[in-house]
PDB file of N, CA and C in Angstrom:
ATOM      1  N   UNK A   1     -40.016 -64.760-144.119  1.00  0.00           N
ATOM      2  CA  UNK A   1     -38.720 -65.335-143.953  1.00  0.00           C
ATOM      3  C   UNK A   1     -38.325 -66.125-145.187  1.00  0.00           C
ATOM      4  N   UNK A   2     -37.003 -66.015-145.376  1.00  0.00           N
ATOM      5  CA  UNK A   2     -36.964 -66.354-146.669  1.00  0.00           C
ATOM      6  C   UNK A   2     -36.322 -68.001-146.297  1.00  0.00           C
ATOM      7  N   UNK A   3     -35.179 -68.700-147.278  1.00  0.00           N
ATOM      8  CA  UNK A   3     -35.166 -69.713-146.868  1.00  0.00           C
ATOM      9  C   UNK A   3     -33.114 -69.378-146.694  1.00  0.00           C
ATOM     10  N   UNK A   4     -32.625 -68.582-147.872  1.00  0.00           N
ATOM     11  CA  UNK A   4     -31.764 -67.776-147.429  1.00  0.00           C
ATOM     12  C   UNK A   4     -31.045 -67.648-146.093  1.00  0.00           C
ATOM     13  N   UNK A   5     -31.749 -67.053-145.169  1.00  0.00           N
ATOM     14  CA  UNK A   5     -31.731 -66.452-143.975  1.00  0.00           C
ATOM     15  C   UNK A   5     -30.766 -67.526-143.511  1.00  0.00           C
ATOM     16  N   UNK A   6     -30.740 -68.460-143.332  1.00  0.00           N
ATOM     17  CA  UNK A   6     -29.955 -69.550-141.757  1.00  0.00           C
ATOM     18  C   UNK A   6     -28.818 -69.670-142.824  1.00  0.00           C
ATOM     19  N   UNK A   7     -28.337 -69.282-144.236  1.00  0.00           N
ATOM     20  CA  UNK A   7     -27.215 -69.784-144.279  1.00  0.00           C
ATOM     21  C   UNK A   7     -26.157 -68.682-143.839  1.00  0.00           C
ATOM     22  N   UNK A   8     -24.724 -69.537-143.828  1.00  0.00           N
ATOM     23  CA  UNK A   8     -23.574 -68.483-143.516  1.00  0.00           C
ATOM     24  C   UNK A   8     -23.455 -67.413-144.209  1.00  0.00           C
ATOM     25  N   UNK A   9     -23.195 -66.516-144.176  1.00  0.00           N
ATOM     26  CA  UNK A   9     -22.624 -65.464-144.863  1.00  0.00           C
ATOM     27  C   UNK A   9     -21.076 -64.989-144.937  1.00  0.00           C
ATOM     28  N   UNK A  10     -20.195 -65.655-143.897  1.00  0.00           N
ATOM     29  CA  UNK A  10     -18.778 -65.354-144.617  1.00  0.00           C
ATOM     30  C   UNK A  10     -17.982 -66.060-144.914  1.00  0.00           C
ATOM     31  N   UNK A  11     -16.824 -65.551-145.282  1.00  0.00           N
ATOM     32  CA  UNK A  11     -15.997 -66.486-146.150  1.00  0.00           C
ATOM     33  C   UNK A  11     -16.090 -68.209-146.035  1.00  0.00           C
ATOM     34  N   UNK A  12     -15.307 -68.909-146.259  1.00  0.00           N
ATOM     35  CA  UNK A  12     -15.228 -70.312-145.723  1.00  0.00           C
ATOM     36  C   UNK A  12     -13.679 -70.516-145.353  1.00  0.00           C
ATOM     37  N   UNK A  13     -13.809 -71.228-144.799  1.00  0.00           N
ATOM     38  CA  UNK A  13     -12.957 -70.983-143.793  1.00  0.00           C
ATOM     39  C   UNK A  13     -11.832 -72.462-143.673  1.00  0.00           C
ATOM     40  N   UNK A  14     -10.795 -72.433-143.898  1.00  0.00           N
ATOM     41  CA  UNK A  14      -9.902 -73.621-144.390  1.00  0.00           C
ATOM     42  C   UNK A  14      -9.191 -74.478-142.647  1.00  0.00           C
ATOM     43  N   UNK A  15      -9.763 -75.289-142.838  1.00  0.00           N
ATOM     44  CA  UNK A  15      -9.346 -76.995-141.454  1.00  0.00           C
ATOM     45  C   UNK A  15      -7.701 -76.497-141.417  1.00  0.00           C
ATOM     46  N   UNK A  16      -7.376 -76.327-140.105  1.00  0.00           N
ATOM     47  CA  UNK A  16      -6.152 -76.384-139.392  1.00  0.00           C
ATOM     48  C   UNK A  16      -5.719 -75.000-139.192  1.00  0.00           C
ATOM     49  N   UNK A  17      -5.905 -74.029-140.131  1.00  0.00           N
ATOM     50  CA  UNK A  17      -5.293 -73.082-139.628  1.00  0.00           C
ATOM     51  C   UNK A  17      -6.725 -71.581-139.417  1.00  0.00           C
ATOM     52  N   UNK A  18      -6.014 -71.865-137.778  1.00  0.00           N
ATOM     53  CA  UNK A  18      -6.587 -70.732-137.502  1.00  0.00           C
ATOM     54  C   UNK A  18      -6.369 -69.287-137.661  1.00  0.00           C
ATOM     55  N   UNK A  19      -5.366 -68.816-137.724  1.00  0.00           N
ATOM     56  CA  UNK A  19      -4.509 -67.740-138.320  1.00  0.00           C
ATOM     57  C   UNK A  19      -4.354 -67.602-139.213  1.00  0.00           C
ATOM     58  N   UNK A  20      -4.460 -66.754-140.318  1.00  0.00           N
ATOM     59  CA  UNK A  20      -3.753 -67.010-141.790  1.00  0.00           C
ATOM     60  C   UNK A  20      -3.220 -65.167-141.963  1.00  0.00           C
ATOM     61  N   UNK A  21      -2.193 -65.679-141.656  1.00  0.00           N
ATOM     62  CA  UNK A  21      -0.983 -63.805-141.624  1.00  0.00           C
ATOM     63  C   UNK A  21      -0.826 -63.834-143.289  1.00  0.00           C
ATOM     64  N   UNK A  22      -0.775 -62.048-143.781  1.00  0.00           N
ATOM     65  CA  UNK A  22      -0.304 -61.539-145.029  1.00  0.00           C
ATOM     66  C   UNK A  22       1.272 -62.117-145.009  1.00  0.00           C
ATOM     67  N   UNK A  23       1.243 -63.074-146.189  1.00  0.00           N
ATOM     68  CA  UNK A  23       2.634 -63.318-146.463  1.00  0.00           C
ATOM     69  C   UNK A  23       3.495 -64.727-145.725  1.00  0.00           C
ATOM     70  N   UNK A  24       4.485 -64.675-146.179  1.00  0.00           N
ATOM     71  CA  UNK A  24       5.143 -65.632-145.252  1.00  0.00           C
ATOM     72  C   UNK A  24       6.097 -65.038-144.416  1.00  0.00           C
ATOM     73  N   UNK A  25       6.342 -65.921-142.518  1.00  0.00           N
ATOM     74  CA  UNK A  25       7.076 -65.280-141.752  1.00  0.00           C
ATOM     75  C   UNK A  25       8.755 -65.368-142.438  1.00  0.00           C
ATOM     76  N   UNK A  26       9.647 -65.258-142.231  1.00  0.00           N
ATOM     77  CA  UNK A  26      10.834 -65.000-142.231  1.00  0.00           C
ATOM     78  C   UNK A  26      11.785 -65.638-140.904  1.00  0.00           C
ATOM     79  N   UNK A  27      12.412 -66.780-141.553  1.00  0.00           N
ATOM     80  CA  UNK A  27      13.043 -67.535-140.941  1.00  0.00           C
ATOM     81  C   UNK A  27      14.168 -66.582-139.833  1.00  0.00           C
ATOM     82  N   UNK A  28      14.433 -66.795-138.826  1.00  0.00           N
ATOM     83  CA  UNK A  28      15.759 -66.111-138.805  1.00  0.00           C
ATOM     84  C   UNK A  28      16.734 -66.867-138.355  1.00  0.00           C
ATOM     85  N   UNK A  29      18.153 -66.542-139.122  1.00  0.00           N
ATOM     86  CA  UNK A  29      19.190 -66.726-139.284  1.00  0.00           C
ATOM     87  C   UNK A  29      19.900 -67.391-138.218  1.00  0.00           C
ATOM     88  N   UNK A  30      20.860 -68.295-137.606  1.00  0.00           N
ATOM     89  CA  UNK A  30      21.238 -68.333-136.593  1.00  0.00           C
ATOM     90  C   UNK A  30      22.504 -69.222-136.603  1.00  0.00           C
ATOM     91  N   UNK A  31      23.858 -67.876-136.129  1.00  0.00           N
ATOM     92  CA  UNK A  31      24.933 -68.305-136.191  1.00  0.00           C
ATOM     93  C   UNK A  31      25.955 -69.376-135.774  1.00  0.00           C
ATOM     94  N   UNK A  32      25.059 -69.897-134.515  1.00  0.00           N
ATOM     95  CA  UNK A  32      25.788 -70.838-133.883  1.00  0.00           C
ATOM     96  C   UNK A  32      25.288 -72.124-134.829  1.00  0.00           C
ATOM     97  N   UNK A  33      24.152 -72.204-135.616  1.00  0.00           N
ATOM     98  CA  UNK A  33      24.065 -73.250-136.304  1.00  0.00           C
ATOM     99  C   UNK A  33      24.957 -73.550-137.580  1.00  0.00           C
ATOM    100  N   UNK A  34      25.358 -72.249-138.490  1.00  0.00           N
ATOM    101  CA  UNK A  34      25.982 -72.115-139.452  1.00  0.00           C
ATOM    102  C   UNK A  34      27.471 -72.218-138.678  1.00  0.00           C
ATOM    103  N   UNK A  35      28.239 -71.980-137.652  1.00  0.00           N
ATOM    104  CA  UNK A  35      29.472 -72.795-137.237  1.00  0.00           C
ATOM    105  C   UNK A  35      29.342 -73.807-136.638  1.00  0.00           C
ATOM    106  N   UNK A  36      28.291 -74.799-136.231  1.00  0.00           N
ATOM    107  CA  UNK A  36      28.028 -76.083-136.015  1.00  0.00           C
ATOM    108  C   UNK A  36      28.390 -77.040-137.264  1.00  0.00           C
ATOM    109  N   UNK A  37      27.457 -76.048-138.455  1.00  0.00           N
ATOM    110  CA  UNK A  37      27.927 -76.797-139.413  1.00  0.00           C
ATOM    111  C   UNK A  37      28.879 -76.821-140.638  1.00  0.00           C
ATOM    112  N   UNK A  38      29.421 -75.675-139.720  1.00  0.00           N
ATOM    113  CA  UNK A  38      31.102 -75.796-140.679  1.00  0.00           C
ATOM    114  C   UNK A  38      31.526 -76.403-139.758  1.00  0.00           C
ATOM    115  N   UNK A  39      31.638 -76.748-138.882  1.00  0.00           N
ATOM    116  CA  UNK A  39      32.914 -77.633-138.016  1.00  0.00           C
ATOM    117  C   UNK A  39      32.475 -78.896-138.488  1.00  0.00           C
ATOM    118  N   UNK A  40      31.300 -79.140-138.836  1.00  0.00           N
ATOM    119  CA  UNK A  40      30.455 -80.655-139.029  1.00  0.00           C
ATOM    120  C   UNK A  40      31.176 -81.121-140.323  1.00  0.00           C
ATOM    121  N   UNK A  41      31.198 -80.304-141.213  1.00  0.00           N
ATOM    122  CA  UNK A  41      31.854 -80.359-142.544  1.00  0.00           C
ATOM    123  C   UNK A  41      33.232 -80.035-142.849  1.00  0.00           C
ATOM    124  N   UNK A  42      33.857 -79.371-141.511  1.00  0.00           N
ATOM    125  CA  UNK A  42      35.261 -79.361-141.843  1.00  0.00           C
ATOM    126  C   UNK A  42      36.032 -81.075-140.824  1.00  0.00           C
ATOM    127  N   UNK A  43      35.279 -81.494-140.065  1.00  0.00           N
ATOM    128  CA  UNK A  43      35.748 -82.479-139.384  1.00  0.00           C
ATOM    129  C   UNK A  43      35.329 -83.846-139.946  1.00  0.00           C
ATOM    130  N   UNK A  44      34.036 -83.687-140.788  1.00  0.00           N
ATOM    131  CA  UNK A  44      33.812 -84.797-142.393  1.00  0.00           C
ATOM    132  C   UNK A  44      35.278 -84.685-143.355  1.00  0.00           C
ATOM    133  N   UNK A  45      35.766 -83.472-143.630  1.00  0.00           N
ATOM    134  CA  UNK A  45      36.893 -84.064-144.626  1.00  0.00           C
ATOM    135  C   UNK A  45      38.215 -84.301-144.065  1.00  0.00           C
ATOM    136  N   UNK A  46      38.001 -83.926-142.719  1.00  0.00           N
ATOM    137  CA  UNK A  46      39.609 -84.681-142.257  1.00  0.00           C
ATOM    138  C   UNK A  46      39.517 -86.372-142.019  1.00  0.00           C
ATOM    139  N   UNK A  47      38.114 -86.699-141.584  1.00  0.00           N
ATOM    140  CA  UNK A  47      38.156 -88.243-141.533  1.00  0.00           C
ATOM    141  C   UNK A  47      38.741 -88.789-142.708  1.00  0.00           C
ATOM    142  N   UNK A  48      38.040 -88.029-143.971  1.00  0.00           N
ATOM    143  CA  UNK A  48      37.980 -88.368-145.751  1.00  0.00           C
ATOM    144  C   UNK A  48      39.517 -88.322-145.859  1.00  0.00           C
ATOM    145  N   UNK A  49      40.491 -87.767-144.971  1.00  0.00           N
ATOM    146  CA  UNK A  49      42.097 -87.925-145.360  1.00  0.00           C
ATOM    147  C   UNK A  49      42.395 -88.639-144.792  1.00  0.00           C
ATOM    148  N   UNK A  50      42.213 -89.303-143.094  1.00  0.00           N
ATOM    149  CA  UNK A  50      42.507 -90.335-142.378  1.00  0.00           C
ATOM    150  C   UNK A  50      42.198 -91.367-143.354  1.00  0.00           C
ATOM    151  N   UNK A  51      40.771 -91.481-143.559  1.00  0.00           N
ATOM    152  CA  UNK A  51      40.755 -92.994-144.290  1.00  0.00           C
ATOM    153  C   UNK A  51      40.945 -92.983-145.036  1.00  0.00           C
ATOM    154  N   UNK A  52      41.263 -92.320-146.277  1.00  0.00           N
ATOM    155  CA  UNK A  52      42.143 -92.635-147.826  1.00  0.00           C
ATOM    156  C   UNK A  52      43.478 -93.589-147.501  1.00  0.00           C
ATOM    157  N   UNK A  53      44.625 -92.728-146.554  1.00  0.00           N
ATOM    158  CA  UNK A  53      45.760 -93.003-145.638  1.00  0.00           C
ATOM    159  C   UNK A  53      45.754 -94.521-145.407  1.00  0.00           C
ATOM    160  N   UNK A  54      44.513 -95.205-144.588  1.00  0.00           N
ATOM    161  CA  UNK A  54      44.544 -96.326-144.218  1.00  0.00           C
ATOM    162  C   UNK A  54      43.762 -97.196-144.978  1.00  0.00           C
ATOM    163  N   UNK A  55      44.010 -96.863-145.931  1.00  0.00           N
ATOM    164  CA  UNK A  55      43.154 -98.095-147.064  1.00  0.00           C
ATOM    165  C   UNK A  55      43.747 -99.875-146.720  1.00  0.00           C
ATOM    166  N   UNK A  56      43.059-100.480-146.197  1.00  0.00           N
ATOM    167  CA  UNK A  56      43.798-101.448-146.283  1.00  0.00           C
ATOM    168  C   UNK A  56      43.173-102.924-147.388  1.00  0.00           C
ATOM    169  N   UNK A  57      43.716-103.330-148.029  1.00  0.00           N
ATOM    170  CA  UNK A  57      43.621-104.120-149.496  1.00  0.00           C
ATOM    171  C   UNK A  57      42.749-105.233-148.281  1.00  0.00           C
ATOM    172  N   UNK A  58      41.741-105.912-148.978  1.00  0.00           N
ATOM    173  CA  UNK A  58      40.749-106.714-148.241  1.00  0.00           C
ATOM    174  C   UNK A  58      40.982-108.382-148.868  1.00  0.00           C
ATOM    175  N   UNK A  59      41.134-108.234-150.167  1.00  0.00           N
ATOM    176  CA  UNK A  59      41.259-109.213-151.212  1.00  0.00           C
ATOM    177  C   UNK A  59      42.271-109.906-150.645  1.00  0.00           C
ATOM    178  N   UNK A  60      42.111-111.315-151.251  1.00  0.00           N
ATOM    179  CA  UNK A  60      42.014-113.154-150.720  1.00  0.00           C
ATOM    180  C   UNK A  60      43.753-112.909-152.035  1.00  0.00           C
ATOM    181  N   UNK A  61      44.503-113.831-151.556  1.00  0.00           N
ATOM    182  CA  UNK A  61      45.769-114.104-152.651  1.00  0.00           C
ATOM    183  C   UNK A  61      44.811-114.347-153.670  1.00  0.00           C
ATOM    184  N   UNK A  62      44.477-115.102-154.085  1.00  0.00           N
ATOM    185  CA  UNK A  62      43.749-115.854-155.074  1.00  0.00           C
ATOM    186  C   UNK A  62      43.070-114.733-156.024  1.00  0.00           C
ATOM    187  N   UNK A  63      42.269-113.588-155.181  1.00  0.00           N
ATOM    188  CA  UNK A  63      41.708-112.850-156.192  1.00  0.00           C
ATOM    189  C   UNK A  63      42.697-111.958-156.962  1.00  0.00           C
ATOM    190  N   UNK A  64      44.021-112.050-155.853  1.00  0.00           N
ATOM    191  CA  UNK A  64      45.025-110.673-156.382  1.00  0.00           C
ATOM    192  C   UNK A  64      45.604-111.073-157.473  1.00  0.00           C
ATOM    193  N   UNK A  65      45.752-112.352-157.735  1.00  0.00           N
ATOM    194  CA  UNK A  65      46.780-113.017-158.809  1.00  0.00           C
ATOM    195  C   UNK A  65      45.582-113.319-159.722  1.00  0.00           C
ATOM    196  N   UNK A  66      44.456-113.205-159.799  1.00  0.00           N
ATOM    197  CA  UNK A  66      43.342-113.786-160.845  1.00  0.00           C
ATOM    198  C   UNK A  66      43.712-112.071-161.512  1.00  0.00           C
ATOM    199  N   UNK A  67      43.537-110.825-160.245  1.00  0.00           N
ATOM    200  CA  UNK A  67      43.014-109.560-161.133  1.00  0.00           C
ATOM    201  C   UNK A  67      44.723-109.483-162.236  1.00  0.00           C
ATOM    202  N   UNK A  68      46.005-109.672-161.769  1.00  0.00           N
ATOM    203  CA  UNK A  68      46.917-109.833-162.422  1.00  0.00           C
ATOM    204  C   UNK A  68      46.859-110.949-163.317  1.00  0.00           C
ATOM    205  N   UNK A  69      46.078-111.760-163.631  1.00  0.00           N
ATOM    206  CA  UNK A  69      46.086-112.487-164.857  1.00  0.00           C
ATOM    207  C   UNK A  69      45.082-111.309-165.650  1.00  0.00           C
ATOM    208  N   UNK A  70      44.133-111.324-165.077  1.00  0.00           N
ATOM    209  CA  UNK A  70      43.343-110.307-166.005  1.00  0.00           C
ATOM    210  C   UNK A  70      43.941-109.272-166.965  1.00  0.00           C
ATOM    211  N   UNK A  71      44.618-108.159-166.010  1.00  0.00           N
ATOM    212  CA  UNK A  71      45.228-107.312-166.789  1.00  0.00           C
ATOM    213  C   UNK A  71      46.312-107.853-167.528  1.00  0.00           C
ATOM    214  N   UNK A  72      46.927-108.901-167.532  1.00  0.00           N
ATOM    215  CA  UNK A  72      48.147-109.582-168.503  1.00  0.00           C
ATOM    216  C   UNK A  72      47.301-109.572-169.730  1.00  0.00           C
ATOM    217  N   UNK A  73      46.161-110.854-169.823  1.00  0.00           N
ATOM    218  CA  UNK A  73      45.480-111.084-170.808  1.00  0.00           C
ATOM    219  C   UNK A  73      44.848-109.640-170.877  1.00  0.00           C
ATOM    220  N   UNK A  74      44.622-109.019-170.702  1.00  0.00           N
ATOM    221  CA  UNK A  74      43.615-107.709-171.385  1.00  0.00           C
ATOM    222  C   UNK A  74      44.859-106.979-172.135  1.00  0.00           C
ATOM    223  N   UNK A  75      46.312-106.932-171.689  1.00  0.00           N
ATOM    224  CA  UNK A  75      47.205-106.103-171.990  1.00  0.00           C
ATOM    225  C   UNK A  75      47.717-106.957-173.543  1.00  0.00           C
ATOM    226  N   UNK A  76      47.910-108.175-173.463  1.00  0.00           N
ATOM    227  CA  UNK A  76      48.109-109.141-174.760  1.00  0.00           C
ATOM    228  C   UNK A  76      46.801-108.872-175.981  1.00  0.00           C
ATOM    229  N   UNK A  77      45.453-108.666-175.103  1.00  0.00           N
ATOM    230  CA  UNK A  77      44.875-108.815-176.879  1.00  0.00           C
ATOM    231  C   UNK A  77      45.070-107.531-177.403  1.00  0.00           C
ATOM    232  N   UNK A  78      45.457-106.353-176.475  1.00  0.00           N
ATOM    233  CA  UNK A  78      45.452-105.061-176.858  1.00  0.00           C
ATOM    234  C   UNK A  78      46.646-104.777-178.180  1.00  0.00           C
ATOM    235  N   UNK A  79      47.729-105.541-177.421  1.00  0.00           N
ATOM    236  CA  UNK A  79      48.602-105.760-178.015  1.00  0.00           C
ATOM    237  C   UNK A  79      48.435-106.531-179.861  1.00  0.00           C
ATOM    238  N   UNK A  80      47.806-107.431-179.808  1.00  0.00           N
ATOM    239  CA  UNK A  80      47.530-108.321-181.123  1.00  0.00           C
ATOM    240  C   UNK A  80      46.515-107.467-181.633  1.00  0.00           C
ATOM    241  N   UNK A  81      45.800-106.687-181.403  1.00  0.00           N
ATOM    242  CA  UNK A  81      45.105-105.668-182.300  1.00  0.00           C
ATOM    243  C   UNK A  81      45.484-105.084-182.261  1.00  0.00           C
ATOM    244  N   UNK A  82      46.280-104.203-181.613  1.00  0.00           N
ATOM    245  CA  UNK A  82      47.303-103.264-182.683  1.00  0.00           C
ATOM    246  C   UNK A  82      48.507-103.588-183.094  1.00  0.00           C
ATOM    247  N   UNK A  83      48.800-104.931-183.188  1.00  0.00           N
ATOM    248  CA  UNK A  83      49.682-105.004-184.140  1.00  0.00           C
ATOM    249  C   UNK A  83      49.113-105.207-185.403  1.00  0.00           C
ATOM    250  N   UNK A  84      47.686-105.507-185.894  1.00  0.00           N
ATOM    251  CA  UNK A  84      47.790-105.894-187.220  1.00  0.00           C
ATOM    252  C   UNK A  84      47.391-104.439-187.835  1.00  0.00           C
ATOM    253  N   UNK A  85      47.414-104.654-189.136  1.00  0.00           N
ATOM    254  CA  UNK A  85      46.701-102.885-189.479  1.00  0.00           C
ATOM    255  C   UNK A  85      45.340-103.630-190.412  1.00  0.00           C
ATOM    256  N   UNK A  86      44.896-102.784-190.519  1.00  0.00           N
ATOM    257  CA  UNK A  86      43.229-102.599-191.116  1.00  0.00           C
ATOM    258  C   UNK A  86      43.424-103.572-192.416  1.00  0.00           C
ATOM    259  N   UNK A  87      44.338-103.475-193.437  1.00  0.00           N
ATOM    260  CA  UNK A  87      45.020-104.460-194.399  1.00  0.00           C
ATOM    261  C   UNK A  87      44.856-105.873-194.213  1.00  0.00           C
ATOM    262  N   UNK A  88      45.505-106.085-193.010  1.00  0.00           N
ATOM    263  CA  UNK A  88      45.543-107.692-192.620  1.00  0.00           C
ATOM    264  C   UNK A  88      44.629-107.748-192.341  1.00  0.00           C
ATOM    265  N   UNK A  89      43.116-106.898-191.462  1.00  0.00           N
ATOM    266  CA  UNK A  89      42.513-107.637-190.655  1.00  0.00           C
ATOM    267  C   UNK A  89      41.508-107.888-191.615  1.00  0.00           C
ATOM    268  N   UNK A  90      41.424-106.659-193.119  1.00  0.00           N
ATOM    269  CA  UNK A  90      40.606-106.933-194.106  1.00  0.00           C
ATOM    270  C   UNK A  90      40.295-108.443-194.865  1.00  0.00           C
ATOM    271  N   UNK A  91      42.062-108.624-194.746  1.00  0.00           N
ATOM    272  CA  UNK A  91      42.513-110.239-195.624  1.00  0.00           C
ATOM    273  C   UNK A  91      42.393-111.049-195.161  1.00  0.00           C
ATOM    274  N   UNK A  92      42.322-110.981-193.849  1.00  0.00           N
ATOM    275  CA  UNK A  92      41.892-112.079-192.760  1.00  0.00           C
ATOM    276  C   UNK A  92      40.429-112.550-192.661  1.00  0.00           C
ATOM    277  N   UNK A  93      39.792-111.370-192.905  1.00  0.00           N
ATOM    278  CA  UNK A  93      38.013-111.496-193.060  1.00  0.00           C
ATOM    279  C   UNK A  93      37.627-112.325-194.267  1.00  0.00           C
ATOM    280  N   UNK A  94      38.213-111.610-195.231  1.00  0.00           N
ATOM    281  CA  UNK A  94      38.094-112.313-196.615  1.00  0.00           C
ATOM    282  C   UNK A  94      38.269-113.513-196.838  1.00  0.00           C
ATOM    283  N   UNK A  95      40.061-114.189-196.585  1.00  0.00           N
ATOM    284  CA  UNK A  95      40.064-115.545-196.084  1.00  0.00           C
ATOM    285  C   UNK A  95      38.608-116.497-195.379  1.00  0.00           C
ATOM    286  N   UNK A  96      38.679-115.569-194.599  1.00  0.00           N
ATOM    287  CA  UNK A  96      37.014-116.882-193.329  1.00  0.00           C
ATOM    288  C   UNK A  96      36.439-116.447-193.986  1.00  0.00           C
ATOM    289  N   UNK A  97      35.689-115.517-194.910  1.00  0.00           N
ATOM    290  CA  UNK A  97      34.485-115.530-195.726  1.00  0.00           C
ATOM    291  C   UNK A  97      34.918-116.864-196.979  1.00  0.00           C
ATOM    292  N   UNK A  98      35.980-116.976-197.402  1.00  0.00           N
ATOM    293  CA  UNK A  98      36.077-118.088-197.913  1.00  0.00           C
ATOM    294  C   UNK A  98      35.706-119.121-198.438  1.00  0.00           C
ATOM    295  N   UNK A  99      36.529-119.571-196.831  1.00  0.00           N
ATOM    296  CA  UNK A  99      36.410-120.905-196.038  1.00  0.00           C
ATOM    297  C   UNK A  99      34.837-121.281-195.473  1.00  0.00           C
ATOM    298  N   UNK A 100      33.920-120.246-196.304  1.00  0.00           N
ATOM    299  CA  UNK A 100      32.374-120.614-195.671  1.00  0.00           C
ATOM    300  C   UNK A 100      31.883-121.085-196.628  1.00  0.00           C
ATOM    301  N   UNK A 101      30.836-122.118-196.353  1.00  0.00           N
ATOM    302  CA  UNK A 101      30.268-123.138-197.538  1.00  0.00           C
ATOM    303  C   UNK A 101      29.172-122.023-198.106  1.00  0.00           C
ATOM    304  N   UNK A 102      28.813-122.643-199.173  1.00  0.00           N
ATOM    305  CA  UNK A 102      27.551-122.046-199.994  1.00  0.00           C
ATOM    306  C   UNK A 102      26.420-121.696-199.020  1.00  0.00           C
ATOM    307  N   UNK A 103      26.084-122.358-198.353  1.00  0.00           N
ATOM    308  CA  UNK A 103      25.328-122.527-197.726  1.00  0.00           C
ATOM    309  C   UNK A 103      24.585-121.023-197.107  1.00  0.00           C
ATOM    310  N   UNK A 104      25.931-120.381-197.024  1.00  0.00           N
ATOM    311  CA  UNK A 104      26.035-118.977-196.219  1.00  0.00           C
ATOM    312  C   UNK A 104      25.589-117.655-197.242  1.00  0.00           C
ATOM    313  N   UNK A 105      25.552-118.220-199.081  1.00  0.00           N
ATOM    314  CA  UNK A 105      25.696-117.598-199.956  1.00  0.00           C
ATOM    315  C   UNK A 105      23.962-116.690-200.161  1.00  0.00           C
ATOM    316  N   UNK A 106      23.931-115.895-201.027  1.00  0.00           N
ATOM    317  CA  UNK A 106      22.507-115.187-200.638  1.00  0.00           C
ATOM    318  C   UNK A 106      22.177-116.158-202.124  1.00  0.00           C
ATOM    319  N   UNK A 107      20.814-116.393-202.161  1.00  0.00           N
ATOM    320  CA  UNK A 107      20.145-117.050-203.353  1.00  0.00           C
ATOM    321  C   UNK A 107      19.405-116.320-203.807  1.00  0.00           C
ATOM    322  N   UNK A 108      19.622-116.585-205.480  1.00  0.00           N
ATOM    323  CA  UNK A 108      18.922-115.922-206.505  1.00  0.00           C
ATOM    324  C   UNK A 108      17.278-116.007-206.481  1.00  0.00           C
ATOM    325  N   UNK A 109      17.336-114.931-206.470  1.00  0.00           N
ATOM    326  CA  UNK A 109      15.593-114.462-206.365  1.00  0.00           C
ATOM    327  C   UNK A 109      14.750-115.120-207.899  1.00  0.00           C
ATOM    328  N   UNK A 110      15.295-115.086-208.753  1.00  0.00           N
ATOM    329  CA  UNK A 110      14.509-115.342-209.929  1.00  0.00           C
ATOM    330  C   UNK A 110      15.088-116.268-210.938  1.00  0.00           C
ATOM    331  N   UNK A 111      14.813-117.389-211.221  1.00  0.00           N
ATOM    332  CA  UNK A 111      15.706-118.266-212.113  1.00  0.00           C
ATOM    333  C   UNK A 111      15.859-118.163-213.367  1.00  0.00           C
ATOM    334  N   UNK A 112      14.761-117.240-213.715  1.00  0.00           N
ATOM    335  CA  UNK A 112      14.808-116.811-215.622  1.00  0.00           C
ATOM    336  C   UNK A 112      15.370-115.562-215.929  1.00  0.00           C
ATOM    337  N   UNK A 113      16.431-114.886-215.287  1.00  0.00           N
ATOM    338  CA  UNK A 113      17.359-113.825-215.687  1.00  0.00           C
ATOM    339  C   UNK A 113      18.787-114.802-215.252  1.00  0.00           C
TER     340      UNK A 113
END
C-alpha cells in the first residue's frame, strides 16, 4: 500500500456552488417591466415641468436687495475696466511704480563694476 492511496483523486471542488452549468444563463426579457419603467420615467418629467412652474423665491428682503447691490457693484467695476484702455492702465502702473520708495528697488550685486 502505498501512501498515495487515501488521497482524492478528482477535481477540487469550489464552496457554494454546487452546480457549475457551461456558460452563463440568459436573463429573460420582461415587458411589463420595461413599461413600468417608461411610465416611471415619463411621470418623473412631468413632475420636472410642474415644479419648474412653481418655483417659489425663498429669500429674506434683505438678501434680495444685498444680491441687487451685488450685481450693481459687479456691473460698475466692469464698467471702469473697460473704460480705460491698456495705455492708461500701463501709465497708471508706472505712476505707482513711482511713487514706491527705494526700498522696493533691486540692489546691486557687486560694488566694483
Amino acid at each position: 500500500m502505498s501512501e498515495y492511496e487515501v488521497c482524492q483523486r478528482t477535481s477540487l471542488k469550489i464552496k457554494g456552488s454546487a452546480n457549475i452549468s457551461s456558460g452563463k444563463k440568459k436573463k429573460k426579457k420582461d415587458k411589463e417591466t420595461k413599461n413600468r419603467l417608461e411610465q416611471f420615467v415619463s411621470s418623473q418629467n412631468d413632475e420636472e415641468v410642474t415644479t419648474k412652474k412653481a418655483y417659489v423665491d425663498k429669500r429674506t428682503p434683505a438678501q434680495i436687495a444685498f444680491d441687487k447691490m451685488q450685481e450693481k457693484r459687479q456691473m460698475e467695476r466692469i464698467l471702469n475696466k473697460a473704460s480705460k484702455t491698456h495705455k492708461h492702465r500701463v501709465e497708471d502702473f508706472n505712476r505707482h511704480l513711482d511713487n514706491l520708495t527705494e526700498h522696493y528697488d533691486i540692489p546691486k550685486v557687486s560694488w566694483t563694476k
